[in-house]
Protein backbone atom coordinates (compact mmCIF):
# COMPACT_ATOMS: atom_id res chain seq x y z
CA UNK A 1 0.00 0.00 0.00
CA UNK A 2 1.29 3.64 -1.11
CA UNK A 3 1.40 6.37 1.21
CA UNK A 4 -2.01 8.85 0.98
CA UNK A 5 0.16 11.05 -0.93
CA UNK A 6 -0.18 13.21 -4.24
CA UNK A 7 3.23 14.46 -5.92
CA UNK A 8 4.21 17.59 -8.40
CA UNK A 9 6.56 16.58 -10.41
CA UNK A 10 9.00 18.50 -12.75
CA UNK A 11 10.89 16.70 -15.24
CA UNK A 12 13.45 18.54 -16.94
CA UNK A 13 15.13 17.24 -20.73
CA UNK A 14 18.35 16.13 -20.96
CA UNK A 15 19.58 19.39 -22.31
CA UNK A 16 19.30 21.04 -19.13
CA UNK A 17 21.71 19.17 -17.07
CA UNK A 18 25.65 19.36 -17.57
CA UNK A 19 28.76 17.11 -17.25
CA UNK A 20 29.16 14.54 -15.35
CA UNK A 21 25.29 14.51 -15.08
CA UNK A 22 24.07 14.54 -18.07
CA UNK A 23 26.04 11.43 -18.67
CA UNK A 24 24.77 9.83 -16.03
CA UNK A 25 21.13 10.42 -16.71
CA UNK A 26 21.49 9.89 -20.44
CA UNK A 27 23.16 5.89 -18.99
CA UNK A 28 20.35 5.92 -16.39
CA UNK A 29 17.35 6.46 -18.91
CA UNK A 30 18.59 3.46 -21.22
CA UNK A 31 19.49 1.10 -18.05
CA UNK A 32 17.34 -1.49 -18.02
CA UNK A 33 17.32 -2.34 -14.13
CA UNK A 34 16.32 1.12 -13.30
CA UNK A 35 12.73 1.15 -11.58
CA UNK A 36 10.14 1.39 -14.44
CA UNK A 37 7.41 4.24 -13.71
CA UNK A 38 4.92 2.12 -12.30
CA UNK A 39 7.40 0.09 -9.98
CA UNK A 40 9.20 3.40 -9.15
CA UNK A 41 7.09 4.99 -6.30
CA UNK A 42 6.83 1.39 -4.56
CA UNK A 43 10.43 1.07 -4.70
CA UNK A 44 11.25 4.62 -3.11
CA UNK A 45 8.50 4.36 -0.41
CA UNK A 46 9.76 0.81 0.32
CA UNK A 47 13.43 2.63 0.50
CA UNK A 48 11.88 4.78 2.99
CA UNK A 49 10.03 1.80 5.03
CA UNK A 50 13.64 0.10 5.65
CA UNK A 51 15.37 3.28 7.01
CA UNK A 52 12.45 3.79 9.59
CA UNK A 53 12.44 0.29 10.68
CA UNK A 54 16.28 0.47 11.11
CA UNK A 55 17.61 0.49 14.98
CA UNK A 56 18.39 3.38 15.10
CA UNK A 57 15.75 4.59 12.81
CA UNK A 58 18.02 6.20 9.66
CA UNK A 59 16.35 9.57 8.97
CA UNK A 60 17.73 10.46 6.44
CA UNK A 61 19.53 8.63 3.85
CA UNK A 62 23.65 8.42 3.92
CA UNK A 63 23.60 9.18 0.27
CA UNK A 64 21.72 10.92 -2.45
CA UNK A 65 19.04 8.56 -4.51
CA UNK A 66 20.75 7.58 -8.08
CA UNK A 67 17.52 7.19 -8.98
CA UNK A 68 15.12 9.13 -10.78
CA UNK A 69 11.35 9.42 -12.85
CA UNK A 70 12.02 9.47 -16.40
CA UNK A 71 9.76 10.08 -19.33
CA UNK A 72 9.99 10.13 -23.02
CA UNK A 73 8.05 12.83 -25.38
CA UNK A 74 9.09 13.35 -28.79
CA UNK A 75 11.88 12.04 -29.01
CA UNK A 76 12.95 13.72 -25.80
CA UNK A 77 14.09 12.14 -22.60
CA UNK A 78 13.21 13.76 -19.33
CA UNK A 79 14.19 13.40 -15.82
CA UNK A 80 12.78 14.64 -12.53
CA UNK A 81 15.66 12.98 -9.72
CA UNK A 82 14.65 11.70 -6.52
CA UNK A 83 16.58 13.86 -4.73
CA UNK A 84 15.35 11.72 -1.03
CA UNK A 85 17.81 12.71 0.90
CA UNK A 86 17.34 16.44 0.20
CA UNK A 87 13.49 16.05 0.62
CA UNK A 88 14.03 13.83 3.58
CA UNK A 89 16.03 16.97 5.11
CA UNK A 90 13.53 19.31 4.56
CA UNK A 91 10.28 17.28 5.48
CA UNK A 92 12.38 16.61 8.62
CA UNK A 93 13.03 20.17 8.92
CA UNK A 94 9.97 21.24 8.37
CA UNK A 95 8.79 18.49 11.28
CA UNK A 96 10.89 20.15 13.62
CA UNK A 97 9.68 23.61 13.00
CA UNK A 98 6.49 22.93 13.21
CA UNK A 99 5.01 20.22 15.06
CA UNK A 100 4.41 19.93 18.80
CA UNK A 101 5.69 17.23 21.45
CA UNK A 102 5.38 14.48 21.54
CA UNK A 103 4.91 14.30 17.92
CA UNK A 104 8.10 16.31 17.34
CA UNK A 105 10.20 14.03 19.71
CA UNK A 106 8.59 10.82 18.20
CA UNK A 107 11.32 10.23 15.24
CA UNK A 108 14.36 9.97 17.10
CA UNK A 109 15.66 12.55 18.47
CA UNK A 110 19.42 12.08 18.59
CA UNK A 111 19.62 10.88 14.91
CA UNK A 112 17.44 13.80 13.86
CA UNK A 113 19.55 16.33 15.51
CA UNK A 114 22.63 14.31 13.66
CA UNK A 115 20.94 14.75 10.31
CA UNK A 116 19.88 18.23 11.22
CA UNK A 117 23.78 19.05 11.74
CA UNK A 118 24.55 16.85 8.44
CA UNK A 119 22.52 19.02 6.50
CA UNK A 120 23.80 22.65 8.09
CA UNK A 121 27.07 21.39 6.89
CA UNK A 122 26.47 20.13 3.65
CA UNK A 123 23.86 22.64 2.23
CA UNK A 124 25.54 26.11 2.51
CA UNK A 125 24.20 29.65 1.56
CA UNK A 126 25.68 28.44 -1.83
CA UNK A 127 24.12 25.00 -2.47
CA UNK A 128 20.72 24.49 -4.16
CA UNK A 129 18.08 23.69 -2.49
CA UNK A 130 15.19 23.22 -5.35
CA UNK A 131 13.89 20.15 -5.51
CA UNK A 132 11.86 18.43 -8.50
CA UNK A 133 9.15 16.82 -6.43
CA UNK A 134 6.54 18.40 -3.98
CA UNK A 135 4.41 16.64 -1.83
CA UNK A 136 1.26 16.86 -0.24
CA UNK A 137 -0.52 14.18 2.25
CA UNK A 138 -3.98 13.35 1.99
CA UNK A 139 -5.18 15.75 -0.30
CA UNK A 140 -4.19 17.39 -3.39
CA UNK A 141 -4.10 21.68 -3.09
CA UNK A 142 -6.41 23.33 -5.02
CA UNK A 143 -4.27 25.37 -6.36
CA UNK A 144 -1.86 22.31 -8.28
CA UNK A 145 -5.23 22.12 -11.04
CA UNK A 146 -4.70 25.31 -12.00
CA UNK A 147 -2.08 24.16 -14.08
CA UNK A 148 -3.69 21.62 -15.89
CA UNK A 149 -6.04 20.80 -18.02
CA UNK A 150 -9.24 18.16 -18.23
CA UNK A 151 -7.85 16.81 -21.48
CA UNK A 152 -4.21 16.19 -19.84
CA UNK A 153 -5.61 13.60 -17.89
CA UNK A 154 -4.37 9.82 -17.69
CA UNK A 155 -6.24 7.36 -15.84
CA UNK A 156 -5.73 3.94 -15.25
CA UNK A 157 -8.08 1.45 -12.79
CA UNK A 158 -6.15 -1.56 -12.76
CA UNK A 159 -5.45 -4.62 -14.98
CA UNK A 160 -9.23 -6.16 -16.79
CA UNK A 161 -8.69 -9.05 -14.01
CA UNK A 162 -8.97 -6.22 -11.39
CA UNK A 163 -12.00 -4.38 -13.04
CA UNK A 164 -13.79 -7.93 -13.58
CA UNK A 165 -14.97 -7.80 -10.25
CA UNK A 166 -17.56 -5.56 -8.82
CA UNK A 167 -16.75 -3.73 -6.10
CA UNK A 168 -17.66 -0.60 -3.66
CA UNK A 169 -14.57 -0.30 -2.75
CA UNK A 170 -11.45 1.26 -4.03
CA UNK A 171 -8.86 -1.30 -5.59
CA UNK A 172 -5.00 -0.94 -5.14
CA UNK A 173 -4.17 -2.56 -8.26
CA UNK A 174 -0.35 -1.87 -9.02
CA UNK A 175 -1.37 0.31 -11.87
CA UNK A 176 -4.10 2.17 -10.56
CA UNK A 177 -3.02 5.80 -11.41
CA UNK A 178 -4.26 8.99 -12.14
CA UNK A 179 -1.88 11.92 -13.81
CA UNK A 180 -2.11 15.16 -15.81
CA UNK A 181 1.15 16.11 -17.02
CA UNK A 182 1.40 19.40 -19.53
CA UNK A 183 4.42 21.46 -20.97
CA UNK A 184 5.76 24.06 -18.60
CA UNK A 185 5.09 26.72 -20.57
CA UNK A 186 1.28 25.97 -20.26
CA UNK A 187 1.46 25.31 -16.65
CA UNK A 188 3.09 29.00 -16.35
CA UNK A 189 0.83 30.47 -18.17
CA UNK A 190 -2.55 28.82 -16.56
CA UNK A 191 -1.19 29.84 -13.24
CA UNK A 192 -0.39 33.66 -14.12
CA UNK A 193 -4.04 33.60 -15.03
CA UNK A 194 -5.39 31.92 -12.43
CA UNK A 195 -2.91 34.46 -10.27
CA UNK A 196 -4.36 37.56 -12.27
CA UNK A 197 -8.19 36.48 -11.90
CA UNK A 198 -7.96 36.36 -7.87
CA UNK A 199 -5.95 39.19 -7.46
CA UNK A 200 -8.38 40.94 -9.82
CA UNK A 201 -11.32 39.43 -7.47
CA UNK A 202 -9.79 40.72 -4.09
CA UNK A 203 -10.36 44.35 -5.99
CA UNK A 204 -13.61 43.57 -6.14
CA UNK A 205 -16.54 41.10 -4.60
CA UNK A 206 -13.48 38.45 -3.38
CA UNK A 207 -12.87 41.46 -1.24
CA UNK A 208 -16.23 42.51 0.65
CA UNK A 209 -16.65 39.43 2.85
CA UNK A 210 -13.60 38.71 5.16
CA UNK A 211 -13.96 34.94 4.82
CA UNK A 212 -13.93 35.09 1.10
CA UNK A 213 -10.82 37.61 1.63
CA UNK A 214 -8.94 35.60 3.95
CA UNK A 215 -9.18 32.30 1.80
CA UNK A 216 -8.61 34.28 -1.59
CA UNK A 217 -5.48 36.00 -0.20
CA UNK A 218 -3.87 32.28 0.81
CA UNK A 219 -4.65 31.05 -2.66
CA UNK A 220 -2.59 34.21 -3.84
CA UNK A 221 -0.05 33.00 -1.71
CA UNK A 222 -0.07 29.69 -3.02
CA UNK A 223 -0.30 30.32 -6.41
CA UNK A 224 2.77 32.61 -6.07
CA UNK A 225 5.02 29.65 -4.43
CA UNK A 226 4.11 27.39 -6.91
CA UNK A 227 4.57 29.95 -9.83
CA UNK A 228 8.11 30.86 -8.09
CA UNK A 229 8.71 27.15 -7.75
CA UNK A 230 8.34 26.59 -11.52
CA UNK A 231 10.72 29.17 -12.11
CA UNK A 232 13.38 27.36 -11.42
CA UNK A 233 13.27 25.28 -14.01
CA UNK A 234 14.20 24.60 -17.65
CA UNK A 235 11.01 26.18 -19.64
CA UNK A 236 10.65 23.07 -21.67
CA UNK A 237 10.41 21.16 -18.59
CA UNK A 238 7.34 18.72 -18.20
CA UNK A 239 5.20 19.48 -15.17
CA UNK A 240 2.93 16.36 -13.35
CA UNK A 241 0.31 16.36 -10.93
CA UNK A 242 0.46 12.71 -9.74
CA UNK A 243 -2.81 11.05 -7.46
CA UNK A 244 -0.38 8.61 -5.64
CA UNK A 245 -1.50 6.74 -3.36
CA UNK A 246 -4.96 8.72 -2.93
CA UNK A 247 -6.10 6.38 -5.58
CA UNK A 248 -6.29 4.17 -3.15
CA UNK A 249 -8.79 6.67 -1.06
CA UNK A 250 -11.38 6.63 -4.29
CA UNK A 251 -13.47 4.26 -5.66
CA UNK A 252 -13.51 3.78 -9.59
CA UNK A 253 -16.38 5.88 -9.91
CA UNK A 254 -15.05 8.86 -7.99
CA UNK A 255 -11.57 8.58 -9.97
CA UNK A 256 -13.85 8.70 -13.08
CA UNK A 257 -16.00 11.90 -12.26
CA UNK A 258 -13.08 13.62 -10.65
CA UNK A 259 -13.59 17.29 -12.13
CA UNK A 260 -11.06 19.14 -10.00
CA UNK A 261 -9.63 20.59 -12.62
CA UNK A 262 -12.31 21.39 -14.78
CA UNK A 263 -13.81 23.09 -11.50
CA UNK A 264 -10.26 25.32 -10.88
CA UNK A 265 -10.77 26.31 -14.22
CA UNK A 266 -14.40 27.18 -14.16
CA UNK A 267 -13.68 29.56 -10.97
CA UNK A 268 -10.93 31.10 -12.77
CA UNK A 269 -13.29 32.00 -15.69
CA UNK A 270 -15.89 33.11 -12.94
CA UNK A 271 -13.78 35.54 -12.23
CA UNK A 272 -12.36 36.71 -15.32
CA UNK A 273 -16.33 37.26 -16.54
CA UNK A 274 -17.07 38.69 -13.31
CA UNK A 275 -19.13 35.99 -12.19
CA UNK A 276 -18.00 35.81 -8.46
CA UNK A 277 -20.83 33.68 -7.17
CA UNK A 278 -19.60 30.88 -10.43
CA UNK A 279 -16.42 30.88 -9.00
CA UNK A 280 -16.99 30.81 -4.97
CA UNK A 281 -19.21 27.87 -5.93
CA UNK A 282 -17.15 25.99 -8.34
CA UNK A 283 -13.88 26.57 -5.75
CA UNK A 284 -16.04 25.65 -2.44
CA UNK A 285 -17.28 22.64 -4.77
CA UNK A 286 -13.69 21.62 -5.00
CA UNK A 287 -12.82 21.99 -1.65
CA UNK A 288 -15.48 20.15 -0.12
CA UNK A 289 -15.01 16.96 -1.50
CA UNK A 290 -11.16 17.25 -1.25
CA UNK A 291 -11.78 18.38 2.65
CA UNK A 292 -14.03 15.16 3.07
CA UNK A 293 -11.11 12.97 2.16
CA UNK A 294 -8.80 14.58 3.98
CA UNK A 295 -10.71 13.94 7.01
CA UNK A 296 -9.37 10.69 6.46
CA UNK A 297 -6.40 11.22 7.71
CA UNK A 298 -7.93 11.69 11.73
CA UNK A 299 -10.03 8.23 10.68
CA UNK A 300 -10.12 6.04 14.15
C-alpha cells in the first residue's frame, strides 16, 4: 500500500543538465534495471520503510538517490531525480519547526539532531536547495489544477482481471493511477491567469466578505510559491500532478468523475467574466469533496 500522498513533479530534458550529469542520466534512462514508472514509487517508499524500521531509525539517507522518474516525449528524454535525501532533510526540517511534542520528539531525536547538523554542513548559503518533487498528504491543493487541463488527464483502474470484479470499494491494483502532465510553458501560463483572476477578485466582490478575503489572499499565496517554484526550471520542462496513493482513497467511480480541474478552471473564468458567485461555488465545490477525504487522515 502507497502512502495517501499526491506528488508535483517537474521533469526537466536532458539538455538542461551538464557534465558529469548529463552522462549519467542519459546511462540511467537506457538502463534497463532502473525502476520502471509504475514500480518506481513502490520502490522509493519501500526505500523509505527500511530506514524507519532500522535500529536506530536512519532519517535520512547516507547518500543521495541515483535514482530518478524518467519520461519520453518526442523524441525527448526527461528526468525529474529523486533527490530523497534532500526532501528527507527538509520534510524533517519542516517536522521540527512545526510540530508539537510528543509528535516532534517521536522520530528519534538524537539521529534527527545528527541529520539536522549533516545538512547545516552540507547545504551552505551556496548550495541548491530546489527540488523536483513536492508533496502533499492526503489531499491534493487546489491550487496544483490550475495548471492543468481536463484533457491532460491519464487514468488507469487496474489490470481487466482487477475491473472484472464488482466492487464498492477502491482497488489498489499496481497500476491504478491517475496523472495530468502538460508542458511548462502551459502550466506558467494557466497559473499567471489563475494568479491575475484572484488578485483581480480581491479588488472587487473576493474582497467585501472577510472569509472570502482571507481564503482568496492564501490562494494568492499559493499560487505565487508554486509559480516561483516553476521558475526554477528549464522552460521546456514537463510538469505532473500525480494522485499517488490517494487512488487508493477513491473508488472507480469517484476517480472517473473527478472534475477538479475542470472546477479550478471554471472559478478562474468566474472571475475573469465577473461571475463571483460561479467561481466561490465551483472553488467551495472543490474543496469540499477534497476536505471530506482529507478527514481521512484523523479516521479512528
Amino acid at each position: 500500500m502507497l502512502p495517501y500522498a499526491a506528488y508535483l513533479r517537474v521533469y526537466e530534458p536532458l539538455s538542461a543538465f551538464e557534465e558529469p550529469e548529463l552522462s549519467r542520466w542519459v546511462a540511467y534512462a537506457a538502463s534497463p534495471h532502473r525502476p520502471r514508472r509504475r514500480e518506481a514509487l513502490e520502490a522509493e517508499y519501500t526505500d523509505a520503510l527500511h530506514r524507519v524500521a532500522a535500529v536506530p531509525p536512519v532519517v535520512v539517507p547516507d547518500r543521495e538517490s541515483e535514482h530518478a522518474y524518467v519520461r519520453w516525449a518526442d523524441g525527448v528524454i526527461y528526468i525529474c531525480p529523486w533527490q530523497t535525501r534532500l526532501r528527507s532533510w527538509l520534510a524533517l526540517g519542516h517536522l521540527r519547526a512545526t510540530a508539537r511534542p510528543p509528535l516532534a520528539d517521536a522520530f528519534s531525536p538524537a539521529q534527527a539532531a545528527e541529520a539536522a547538523r549533516a545538512f547545516a554542513a552540507i547545504y551552505t548559503d551556496s548550495v541548491s536547495l530546489r527540488t523536483y518533487i513536492q508533496t502533499s498528504a492526503w489531499s491534493v491543493p487546489l491550487t496544483w489544477f490550475a495548471m492543468f487541463s481536463p484533457a491532460e488527464r491519464w487514468l488507469a483502474l487496474g489490470s481487466p482481471e482487477d475491473e472484472a470484479v464488482p466492487s464498492p470499494s477502491a482497488t489498489t491494483s499496481a497500476v491504478r493511477t491517475l496523472i495530468y502532465a502538460t508542458a511548462m510553458a502551459q502550466a506558467r501560463r494557466r497559473l499567471a491567469r489563475g494568479l491575475a483572476a484572484v488578485r483581480r477578485g480581491l479588488r472587487g466582490p473576493l474582497g467585501e466578505s472577510e472569509a472570502v478575503r482571507r481564503r482568496s489572499l492564501a490562494v494568492t499565496a499559493e499560487l505565487e510559491d508554486v509559480g516561483r517554484w516553476l521558475e526554477d526550471f528549464h522552460p521546456q520542462s514537463v510538469v505532473e500532478l500525480d494522485y499517488g496513493g490517494l487512488v487508493n482513497l477513491l473508488t472507480d467511480e469517484a476517480l472517473r468523475g473527478d472534475q477538479s480541474v475542470a472546477e479550478i478552471r471554471a472559478a478562474i473564468s468566474g472571475l475573469n467574466r465577473d461571475e463571483p458567485e460561479l467561481a466561490i461555488a465551483m472553488y467551495r465545490r472543490a474543496a469540499d469533496r477534497w476536505q471530506l477525504l482529507q478527514a481521512t487522515e484523523s479516521a479512528n
